[in-house]
C-alpha atoms as a PDB file:
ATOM      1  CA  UNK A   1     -23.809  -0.865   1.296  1.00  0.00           C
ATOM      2  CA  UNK A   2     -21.218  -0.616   3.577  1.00  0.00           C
ATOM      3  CA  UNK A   3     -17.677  -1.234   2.429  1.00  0.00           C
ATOM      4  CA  UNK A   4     -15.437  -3.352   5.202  1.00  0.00           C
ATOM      5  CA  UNK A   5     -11.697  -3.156   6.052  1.00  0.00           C
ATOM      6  CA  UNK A   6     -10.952  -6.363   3.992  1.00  0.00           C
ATOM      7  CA  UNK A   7     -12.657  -4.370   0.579  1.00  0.00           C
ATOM      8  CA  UNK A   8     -10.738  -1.641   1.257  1.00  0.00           C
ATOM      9  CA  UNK A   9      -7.651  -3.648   1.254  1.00  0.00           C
ATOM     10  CA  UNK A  10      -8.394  -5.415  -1.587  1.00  0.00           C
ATOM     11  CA  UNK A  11      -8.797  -2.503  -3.184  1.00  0.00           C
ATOM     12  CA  UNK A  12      -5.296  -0.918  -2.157  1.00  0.00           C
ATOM     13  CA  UNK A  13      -3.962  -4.367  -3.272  1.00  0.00           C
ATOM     14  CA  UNK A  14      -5.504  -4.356  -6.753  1.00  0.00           C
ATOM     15  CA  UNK A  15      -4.854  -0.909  -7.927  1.00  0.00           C
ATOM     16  CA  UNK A  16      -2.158   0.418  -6.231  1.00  0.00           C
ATOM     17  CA  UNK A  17      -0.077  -2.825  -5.774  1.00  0.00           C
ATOM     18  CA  UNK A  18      -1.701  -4.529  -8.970  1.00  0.00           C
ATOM     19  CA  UNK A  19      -2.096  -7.375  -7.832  1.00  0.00           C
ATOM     20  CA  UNK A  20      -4.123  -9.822  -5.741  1.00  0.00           C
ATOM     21  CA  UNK A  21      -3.465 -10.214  -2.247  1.00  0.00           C
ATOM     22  CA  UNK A  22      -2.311 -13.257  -0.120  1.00  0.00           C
ATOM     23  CA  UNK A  23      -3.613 -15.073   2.689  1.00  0.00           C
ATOM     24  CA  UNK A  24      -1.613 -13.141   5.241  1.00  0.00           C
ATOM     25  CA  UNK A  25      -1.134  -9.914   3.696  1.00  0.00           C
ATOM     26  CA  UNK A  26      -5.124 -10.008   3.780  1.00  0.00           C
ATOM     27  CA  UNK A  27      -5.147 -11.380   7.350  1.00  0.00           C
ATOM     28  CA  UNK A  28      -2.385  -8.263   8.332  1.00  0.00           C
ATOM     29  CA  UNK A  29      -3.903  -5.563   6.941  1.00  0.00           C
ATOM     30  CA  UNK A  30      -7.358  -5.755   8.050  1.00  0.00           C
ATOM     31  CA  UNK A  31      -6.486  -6.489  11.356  1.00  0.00           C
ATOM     32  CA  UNK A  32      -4.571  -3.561  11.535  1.00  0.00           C
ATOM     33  CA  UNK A  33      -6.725  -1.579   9.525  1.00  0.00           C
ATOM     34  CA  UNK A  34      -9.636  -2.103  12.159  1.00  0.00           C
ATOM     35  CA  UNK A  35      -7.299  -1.678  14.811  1.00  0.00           C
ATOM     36  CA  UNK A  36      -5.910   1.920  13.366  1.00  0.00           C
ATOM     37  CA  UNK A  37      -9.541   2.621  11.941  1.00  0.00           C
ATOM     38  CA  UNK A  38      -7.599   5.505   9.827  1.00  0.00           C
ATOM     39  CA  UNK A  39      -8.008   4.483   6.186  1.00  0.00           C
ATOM     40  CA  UNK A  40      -5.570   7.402   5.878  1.00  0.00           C
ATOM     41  CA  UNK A  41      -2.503   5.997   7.442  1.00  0.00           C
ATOM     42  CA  UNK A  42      -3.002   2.701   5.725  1.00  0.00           C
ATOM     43  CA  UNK A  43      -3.597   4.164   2.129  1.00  0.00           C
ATOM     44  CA  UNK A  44       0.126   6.422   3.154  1.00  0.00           C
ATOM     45  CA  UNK A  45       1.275   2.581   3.931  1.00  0.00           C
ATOM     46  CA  UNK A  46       0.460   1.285   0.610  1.00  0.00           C
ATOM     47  CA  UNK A  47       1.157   4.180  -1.553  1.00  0.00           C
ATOM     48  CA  UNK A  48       4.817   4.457   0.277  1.00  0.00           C
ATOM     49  CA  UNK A  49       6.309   0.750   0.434  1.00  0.00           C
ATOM     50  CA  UNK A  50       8.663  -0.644  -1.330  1.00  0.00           C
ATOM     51  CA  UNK A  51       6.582  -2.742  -3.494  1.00  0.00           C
ATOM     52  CA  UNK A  52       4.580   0.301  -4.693  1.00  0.00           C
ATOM     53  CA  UNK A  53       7.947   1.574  -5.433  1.00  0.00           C
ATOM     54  CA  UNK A  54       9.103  -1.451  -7.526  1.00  0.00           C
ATOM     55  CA  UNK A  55       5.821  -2.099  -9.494  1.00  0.00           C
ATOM     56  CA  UNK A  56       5.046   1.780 -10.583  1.00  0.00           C
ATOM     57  CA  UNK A  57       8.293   3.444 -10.749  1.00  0.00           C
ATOM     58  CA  UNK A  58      10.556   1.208 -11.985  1.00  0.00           C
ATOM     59  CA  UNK A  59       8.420  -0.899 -14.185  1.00  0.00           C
ATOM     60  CA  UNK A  60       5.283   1.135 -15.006  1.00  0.00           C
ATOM     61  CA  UNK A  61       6.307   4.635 -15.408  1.00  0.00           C
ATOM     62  CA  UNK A  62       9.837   4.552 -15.788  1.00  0.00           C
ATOM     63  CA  UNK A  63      10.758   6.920 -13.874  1.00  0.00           C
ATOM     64  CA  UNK A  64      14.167   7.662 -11.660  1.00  0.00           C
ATOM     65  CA  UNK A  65      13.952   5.559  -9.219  1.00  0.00           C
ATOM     66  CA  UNK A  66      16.277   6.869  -7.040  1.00  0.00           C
ATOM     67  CA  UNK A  67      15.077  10.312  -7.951  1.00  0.00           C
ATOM     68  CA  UNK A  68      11.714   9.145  -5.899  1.00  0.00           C
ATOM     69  CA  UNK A  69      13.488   7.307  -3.111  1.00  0.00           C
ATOM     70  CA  UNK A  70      15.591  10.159  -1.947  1.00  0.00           C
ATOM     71  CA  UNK A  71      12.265  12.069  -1.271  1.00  0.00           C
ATOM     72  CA  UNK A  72      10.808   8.721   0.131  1.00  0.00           C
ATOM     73  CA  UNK A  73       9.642  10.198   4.088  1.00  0.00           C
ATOM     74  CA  UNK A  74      11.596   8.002   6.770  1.00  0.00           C
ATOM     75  CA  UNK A  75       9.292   7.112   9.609  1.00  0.00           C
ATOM     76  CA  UNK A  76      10.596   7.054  13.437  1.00  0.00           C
ATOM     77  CA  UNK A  77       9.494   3.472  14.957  1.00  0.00           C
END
């Protein structure tokens, strides 16, 4: 079975972001994701973003947030 760039999103969405995704975060993702083709750099995506941030740290494991966001890497555009 071979697993596409759309179940690997879903996947990110549903256990890291717990939730399920929408139409265009769907559409974004997996268009990227094939064009990257590093599962990698869009796990790193995921895992850092605010969202992750808001549902896990603040609300989940309650946690310092700004503990967290200080070490939070800053990427260069």
């Amino acid at each position: 079975m071979k697993i596409t760039a759309r179940d690997i999103i879903n996947i990110f969405y549903k256990f890291i972001l717990c939730r399920e995704p929408d139409t265009e975060g769907i559409k974004y993702h997996t268009n990227d994701l094939n064009t990257l083709d590093k599962v990698g750099t869009k796990l790193h995506e995921f895992l850092y973003s605010d969202e992750f941030f808001d549902v896990f740290i603040k609300n989940k494991m309650q946690l310092s947030y700004s503990f967290l966001a200080e070490r939070k890497p800053q990427f260069e555009s």
